[in-house]
Protein backbone atom coordinates (compact mmCIF):
# COMPACT_ATOMS: atom_id res chain seq x y z
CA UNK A 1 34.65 103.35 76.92
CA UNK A 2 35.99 99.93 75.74
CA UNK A 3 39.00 101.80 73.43
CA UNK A 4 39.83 103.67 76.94
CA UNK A 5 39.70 100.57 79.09
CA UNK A 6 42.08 98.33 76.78
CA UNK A 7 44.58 101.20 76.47
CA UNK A 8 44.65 100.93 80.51
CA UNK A 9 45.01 97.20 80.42
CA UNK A 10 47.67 97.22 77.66
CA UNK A 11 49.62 100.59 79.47
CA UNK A 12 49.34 98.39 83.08
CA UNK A 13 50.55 95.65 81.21
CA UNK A 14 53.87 97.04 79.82
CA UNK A 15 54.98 98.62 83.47
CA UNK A 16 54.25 95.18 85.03
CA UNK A 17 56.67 93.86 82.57
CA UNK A 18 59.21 96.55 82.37
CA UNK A 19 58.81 96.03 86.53
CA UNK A 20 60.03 92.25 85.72
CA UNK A 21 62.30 93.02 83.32
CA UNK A 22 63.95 95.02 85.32
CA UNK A 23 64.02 92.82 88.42
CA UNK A 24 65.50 89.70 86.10
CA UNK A 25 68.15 91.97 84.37
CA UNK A 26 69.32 93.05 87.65
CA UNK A 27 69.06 89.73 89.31
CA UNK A 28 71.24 88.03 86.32
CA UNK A 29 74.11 90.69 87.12
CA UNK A 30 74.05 89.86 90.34
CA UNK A 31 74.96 86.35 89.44
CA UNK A 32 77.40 87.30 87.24
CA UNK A 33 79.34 88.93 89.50
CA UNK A 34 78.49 86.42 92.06
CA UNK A 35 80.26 83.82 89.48
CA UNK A 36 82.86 86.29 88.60
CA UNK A 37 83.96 86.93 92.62
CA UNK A 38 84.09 82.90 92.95
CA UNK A 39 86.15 82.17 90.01
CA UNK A 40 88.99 85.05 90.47
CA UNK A 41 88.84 84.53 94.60
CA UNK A 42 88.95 80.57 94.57
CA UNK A 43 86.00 79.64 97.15
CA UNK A 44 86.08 83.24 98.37
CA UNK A 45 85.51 82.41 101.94
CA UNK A 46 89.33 83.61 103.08
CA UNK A 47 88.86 87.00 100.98
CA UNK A 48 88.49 89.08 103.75
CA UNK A 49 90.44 87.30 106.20
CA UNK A 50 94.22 88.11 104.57
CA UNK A 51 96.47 90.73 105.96
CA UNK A 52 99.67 92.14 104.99
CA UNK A 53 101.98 93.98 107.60
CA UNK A 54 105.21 95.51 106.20
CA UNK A 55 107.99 96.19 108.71
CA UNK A 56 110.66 98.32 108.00
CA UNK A 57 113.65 98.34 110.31
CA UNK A 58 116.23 100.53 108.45
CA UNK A 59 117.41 103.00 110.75
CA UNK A 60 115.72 106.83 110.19
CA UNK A 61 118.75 108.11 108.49
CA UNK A 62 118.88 105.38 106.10
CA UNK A 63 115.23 105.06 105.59
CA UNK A 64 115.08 109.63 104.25
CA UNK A 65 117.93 108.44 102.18
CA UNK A 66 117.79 110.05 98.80
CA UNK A 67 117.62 106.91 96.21
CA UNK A 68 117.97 109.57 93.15
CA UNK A 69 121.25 111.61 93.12
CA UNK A 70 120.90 115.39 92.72
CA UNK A 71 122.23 115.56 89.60
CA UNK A 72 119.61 112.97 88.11
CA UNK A 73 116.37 112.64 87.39
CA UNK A 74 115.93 116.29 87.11
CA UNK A 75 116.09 117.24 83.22
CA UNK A 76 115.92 115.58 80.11
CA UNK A 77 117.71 117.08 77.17
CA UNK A 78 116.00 116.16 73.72
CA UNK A 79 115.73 116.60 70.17
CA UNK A 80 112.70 116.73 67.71
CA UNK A 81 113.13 114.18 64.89
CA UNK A 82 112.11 115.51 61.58
């Protein structure tokens, strides 16, 4: 009965600490990343708050233009090197 009652204590005792293991891995990445966002963001409080708005006023002919020419672009002659 005592062999079966220390196996119990010992198998309680390694998922209490896998539990905390767990929880202080996971809470260390989340600082790291915390740290990580704050040093590539500056203070990180305007990260959300920027905007871009891209206006184009080329007329509708000029704006289906074709920028590549028929005649390129299309095929690529080449030769194997030996």
């Amino acid at each position: 009965m005592f062999i079966i009652r220390f196996l119990l204590l010992v198998f309680v005792l390694l998922i209490v600490l896998g539990v905390v293991g767990v929880v202080v891995f996971f809470s260390s990445i989340r600082n790291i990343k915390r740290q990580f966002d704050r040093m590539s963001n500056g203070s990180g409080a305007d990260r959300h708050n920027t905007t871009t708005t891209v206006r184009d006023d080329r007329s509708a002919a000029e704006r289906n233009k074709r920028i590549i020419a028929d005649g390129e672009g299309e095929y690529v002659d080449f030769e194997e090197a030996d």
